[in-house]
Structures are given as C-alpha cells and as structure tokens.
Protein backbone atom coordinates (compact mmCIF):
# COMPACT_ATOMS: atom_id res chain seq x y z
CA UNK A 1 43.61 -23.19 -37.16
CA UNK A 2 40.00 -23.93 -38.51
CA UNK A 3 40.50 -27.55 -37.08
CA UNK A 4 41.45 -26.73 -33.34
CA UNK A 5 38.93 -23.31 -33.06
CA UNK A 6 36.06 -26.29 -33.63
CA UNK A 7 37.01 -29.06 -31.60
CA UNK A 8 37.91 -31.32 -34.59
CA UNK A 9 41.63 -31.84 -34.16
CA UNK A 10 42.61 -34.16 -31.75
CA UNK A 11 46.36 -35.03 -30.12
CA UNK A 12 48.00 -37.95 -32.93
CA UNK A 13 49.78 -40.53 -30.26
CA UNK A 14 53.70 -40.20 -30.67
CA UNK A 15 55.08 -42.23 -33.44
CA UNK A 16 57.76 -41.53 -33.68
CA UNK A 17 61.37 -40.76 -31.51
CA UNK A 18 64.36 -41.82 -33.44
CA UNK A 19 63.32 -39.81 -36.76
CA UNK A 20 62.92 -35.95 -38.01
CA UNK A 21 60.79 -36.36 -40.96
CA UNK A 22 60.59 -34.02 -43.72
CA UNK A 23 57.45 -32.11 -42.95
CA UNK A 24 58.85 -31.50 -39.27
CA UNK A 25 62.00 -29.98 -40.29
CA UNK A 26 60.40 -27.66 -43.22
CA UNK A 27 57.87 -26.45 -40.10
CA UNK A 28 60.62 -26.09 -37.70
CA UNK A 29 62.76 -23.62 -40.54
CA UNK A 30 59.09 -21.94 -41.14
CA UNK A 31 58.61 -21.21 -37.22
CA UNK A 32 62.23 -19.66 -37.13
CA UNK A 33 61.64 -17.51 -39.73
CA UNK A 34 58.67 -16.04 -38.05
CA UNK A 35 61.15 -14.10 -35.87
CA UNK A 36 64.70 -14.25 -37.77
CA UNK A 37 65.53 -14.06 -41.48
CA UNK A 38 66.91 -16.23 -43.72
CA UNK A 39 70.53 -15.21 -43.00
CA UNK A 40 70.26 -15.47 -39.41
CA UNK A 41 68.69 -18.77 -39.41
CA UNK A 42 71.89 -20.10 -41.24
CA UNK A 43 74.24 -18.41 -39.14
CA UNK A 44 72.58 -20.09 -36.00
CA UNK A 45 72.66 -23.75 -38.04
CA UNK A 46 75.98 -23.35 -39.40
CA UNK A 47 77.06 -22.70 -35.82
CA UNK A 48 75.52 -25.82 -34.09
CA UNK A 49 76.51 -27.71 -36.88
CA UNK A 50 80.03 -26.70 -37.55
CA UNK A 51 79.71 -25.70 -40.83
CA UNK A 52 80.65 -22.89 -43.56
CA UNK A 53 78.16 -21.03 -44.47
CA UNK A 54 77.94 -20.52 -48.35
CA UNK A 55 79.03 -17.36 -49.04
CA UNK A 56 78.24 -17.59 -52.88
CA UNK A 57 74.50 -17.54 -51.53
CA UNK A 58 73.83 -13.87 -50.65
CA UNK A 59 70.11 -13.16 -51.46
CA UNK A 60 67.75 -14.19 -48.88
CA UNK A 61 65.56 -16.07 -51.30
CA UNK A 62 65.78 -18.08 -52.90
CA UNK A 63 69.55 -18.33 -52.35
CA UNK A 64 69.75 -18.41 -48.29
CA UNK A 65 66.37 -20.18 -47.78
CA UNK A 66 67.18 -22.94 -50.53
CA UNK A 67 70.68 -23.16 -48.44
CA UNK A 68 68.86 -24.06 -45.20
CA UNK A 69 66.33 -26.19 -45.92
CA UNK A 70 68.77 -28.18 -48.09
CA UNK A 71 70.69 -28.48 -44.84
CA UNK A 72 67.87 -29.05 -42.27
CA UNK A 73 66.35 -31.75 -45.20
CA UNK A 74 69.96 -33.82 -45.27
CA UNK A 75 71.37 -33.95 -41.53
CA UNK A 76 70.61 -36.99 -39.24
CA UNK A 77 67.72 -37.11 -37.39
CA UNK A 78 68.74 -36.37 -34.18
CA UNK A 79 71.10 -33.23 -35.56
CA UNK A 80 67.53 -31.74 -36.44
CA UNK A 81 66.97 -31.28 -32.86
CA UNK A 82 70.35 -29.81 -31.80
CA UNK A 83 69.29 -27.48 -34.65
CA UNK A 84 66.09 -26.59 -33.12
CA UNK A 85 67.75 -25.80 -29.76
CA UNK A 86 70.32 -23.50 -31.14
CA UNK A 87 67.38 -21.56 -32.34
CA UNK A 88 66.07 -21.53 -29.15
CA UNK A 89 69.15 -19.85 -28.17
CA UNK A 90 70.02 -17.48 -30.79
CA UNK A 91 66.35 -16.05 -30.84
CA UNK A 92 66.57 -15.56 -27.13
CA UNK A 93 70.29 -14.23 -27.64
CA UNK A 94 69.34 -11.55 -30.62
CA UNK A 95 65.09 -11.03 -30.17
CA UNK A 96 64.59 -11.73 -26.98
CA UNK A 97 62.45 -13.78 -24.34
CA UNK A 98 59.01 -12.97 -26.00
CA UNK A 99 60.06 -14.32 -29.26
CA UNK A 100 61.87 -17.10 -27.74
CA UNK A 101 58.33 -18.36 -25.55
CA UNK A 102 56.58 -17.92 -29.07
CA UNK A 103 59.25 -20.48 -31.00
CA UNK A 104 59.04 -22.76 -28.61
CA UNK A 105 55.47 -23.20 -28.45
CA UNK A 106 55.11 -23.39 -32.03
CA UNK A 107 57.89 -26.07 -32.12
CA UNK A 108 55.82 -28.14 -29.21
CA UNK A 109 52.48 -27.69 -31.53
CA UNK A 110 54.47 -28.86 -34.36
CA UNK A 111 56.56 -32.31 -32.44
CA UNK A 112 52.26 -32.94 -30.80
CA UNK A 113 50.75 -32.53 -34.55
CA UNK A 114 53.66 -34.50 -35.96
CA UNK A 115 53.34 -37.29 -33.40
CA UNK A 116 57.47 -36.72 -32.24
CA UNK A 117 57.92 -37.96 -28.87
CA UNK A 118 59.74 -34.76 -27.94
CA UNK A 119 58.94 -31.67 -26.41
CA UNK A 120 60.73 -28.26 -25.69
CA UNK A 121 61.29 -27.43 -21.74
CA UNK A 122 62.59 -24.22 -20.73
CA UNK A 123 65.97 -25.05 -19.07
CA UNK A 124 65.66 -28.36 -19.62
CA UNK A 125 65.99 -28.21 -23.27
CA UNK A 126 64.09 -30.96 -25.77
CA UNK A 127 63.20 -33.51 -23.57
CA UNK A 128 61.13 -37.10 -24.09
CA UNK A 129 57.25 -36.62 -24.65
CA UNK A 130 55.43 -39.63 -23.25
CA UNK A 131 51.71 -40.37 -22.96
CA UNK A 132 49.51 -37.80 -20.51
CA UNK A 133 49.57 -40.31 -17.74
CA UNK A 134 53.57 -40.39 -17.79
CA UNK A 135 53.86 -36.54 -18.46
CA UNK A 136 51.93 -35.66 -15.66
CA UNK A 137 53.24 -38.40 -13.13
CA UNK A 138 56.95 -37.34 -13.67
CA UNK A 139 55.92 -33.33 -13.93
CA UNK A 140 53.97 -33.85 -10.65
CA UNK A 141 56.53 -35.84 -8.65
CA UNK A 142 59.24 -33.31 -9.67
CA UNK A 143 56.91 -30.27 -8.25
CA UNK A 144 55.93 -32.34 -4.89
CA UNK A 145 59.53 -33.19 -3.89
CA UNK A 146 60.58 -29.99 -4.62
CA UNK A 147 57.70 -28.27 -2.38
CA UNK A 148 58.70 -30.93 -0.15
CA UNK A 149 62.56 -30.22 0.40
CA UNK A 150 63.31 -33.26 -1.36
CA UNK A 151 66.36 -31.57 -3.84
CA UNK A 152 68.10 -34.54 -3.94
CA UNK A 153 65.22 -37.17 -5.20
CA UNK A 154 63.54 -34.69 -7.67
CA UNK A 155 67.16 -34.21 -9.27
CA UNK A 156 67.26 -38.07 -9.58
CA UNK A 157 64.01 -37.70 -11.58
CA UNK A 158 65.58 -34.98 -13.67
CA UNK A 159 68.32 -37.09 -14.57
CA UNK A 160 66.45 -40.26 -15.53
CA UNK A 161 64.19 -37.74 -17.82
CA UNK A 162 67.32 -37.00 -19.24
CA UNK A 163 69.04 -40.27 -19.86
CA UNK A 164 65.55 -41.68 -21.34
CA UNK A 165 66.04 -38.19 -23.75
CA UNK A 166 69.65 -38.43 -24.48
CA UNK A 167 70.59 -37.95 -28.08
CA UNK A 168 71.22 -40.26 -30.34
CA UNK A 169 70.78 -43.28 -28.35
CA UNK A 170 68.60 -43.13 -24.62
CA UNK A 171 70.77 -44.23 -21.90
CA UNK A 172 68.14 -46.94 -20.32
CA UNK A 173 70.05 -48.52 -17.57
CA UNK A 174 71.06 -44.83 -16.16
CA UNK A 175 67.47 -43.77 -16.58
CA UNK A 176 66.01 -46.86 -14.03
CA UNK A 177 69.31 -46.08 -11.94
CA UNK A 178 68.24 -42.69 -11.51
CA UNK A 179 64.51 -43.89 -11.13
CA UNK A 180 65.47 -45.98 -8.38
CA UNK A 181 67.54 -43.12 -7.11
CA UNK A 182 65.21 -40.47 -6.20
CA UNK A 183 62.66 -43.67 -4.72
CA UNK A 184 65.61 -44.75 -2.67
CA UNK A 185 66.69 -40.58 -1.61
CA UNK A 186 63.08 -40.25 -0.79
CA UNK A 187 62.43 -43.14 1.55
CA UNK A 188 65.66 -41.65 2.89
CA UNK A 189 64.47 -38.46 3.48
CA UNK A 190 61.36 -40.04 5.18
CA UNK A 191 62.93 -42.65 7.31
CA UNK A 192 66.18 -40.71 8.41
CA UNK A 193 67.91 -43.76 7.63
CA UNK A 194 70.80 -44.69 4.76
CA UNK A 195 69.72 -47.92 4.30
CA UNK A 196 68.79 -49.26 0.44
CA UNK A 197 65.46 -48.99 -0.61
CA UNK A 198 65.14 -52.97 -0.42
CA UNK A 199 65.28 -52.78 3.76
CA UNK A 200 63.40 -49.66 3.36
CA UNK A 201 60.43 -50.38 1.16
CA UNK A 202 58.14 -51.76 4.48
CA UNK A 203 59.08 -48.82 6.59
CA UNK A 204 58.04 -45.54 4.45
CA UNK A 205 54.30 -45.89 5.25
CA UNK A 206 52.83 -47.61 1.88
CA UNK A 207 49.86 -49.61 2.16
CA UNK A 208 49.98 -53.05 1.68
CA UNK A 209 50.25 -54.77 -1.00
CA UNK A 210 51.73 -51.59 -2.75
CA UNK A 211 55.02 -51.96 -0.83
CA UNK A 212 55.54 -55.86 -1.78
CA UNK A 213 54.90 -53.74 -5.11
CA UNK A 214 57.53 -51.55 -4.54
CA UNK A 215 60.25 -54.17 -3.48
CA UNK A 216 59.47 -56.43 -6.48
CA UNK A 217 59.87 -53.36 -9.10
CA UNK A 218 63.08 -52.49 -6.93
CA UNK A 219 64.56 -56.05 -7.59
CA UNK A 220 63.49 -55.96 -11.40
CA UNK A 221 64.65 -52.46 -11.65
CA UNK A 222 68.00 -53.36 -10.19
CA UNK A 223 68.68 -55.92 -12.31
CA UNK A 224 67.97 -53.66 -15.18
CA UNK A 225 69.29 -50.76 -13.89
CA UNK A 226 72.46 -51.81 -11.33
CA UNK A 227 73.93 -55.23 -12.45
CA UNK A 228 74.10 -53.87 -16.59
CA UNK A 229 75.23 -56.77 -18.85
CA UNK A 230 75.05 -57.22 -23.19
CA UNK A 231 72.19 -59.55 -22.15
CA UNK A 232 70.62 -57.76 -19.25
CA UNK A 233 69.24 -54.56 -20.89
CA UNK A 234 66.10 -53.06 -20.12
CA UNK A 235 64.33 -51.66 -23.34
CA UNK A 236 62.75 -48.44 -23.54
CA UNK A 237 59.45 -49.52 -22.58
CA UNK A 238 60.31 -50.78 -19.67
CA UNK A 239 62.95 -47.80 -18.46
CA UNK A 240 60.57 -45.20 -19.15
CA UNK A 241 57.93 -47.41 -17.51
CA UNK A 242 60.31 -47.45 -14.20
CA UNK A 243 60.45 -43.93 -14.55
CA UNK A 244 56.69 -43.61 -14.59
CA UNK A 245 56.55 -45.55 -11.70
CA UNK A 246 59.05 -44.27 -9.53
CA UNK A 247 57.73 -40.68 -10.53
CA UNK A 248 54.51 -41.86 -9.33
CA UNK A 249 55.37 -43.60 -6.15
CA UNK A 250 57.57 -40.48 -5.38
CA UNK A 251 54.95 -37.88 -5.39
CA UNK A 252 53.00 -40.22 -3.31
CA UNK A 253 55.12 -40.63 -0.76
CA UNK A 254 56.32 -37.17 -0.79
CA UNK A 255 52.73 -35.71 -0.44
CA UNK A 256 51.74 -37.91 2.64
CA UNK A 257 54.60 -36.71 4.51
CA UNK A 258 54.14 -33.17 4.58
C-alpha cells in the first residue's frame, strides 16, 4: 500500500483484545477469499461454528457472500477468531502451505493495522500480541532455553502465553503460575537442585540487587499466581507483566550458562 511503500504508516498500539470489530471481520472474509470461494469459506465457518449452511443460498454472490458476512458480522467476538483459525486450517487442508503462509500474514497485517492484540503463530495458533518489548522478551527466552536444553522451562513459557491468550476469558493466575514455572525449572536446571525458586533466587548467579528483585516478584507473583482467592486476582496487566518478566529473566539466565 501507497502508505507503507513511503514510510508514512506507522504500527497503531493494540486497542483492543476482548472485541472483533466490524471492519476486522469484513477484512478477515476478504483475505479468505483471496484463496477460497464463497462456498468454501462457508463450509469452513459452518464447520467451526456448528451450523447449517443455507442451502436456499446457491449463487456465490450475492447469495453465499451475503450468507457469510452476515454470519462473521453477528457471532461473538471471540467466535471471530475460532473462525479465522479454521481458515487457517481448511486453506492448508484444500490449497496448501503456500496459501496458508499468505492468509496468515495478511490476517497479522490486518489484527497490527486494526490495533487487535492478537497475532497468528504457526502451531501455536492466535496467540496474545503485546508491545515490542514483551514480544521479543517472551520470543527470545523461548529460543534461548530451547538452544539451551531447557524443554521443560520454555514449555512453562508456552503455557503462560497461552493462558494470558485463552479464549473468552485469559486465565491470569495460570499464566504467573506458569511464569514462575519455567523461572523456578530454570534455576533448577542451573543449580541441580529441586528446591523452590524462593531458596534458589541467591544461588543462580544474578547480580545483586536483581536477585532481591527476583525474590520480591516471586513472593508477589505467588500470591497472585499460587494462593488464588475472589479477592486475590492478579489483572491482566500485571500477569502479562510477570510473564514479561520471567521471559526476560529466563533468557538471561539461560544465556550466561551456556
């Protein structure tokens, strides 16, 4: 576009999680039908959403295309996104892996123009969009405890990624448990002990003051995160703020001991 060849487009901050506005589900129906008609892109909805197709609709348009965007335009918000994923799926499942790569980089231009705090992952599905300080801590820490040997900490991270992205509601306190679980498997890993990450925090070679750091975020965290009450919730700031941090002190620590 005229906008992005010329350096006048910039990246809108995310405004939005909890929502599918209009204009985002029109462009996600238009990006499908780059690669699959009319038809096909009903028969992939109909099947994630359990429904029956009409089969008094028969020409493509306006009959079919009126039929899906009067579905995509009237399901919740967070059904939108199931949608989009069963596209994902039925593309790769009838076109291929070429088409597939080019849906779901146009869906990823269209959540970053749109300001949607999503983003499409291969394997991983749609997954929560954060800032480019949080996107690149938890990518990072995930590709240095890998390289690392560290399977069992950088699947923590996956799985508080995944409980901040779960659909419709984020499950917060399992995101900061799983936060706290790949800090506490990776001062494991380093230490060769099975002690908590409380006793461990002043042993794993962090310079002071960043491991008093480290135990006090362990203690909030575990409030948050490990003793779960109605009055003891963490919001999402703050989970996906644990999961920043815990990305972050990961990679550190994982990168210093090779």
């Amino acid at each position: 576009m005229f906008s992005k060849r010329h350096g006048f487009a910039t990246v809108p901050p995310i405004q939005f999680r909890h929502d599918a506005p209009g204009g985002l589900r029109h462009a996600v129906i238009q990006a499908a039908y780059e690669h699959l008609s009319y038809s096909q892109i009903r028969t992939s909805i109909c099947r994630t959403l359990y429904l029956v197709p009409n089969q008094g609709n028969w020409s493509e348009i306006p009959n079919i295309r009126d039929e899906v965007e009067d579905i995509i335009q009237g399901v919740e918000w967070y059904q939108v996104y199931d949608v989009i994923e069963g596209l994902v799926v039925f593309i790769e499942g009838t076109i291929g892996y070429a088409a597939t790569e080019g849906f779901a980089d146009r869906v990823n231009m269209i959540f970053s123009d749109t300001g949607a705090g999503w983003q499409f992952v291969a394997g991983d599905g749609i997954i929560i969009r954060g800032d480019g300080d949080f996107e690149e801590a938890v990518a990072s820490s995930r590709d240095s405890l890998l390289q690392t040997g560290y399977d069992v900490a950088a699947k923590e991270i996956k799985e508080a990624l995944g409980d901040l992205s779960r659909r419709p509601d984020p499950d917060l306190t399992g995101a900061v448990h799983h936060a706290l679980g790949a800090l506490e498997a990776t001062a494991r890993y380093i230490t060769g002990s099975n002690d908590g990450l409380a006793k461990l925090a002043s042993q794993i070679g962090l310079p002071k003051p960043l491991d008093q750091a480290l135990e006090k975020m362990w203690g909030f965290a575990s409030n948050s995160g490990r003793h779960v009450s109605p009055t003891n919730q963490p919001t999402p700031q703050q989970a996906q703020l644990i999961v920043h941090l815990s990305s972050a002190y990961c990679r550190y620590l994982a990168d210093t001991s090779k």
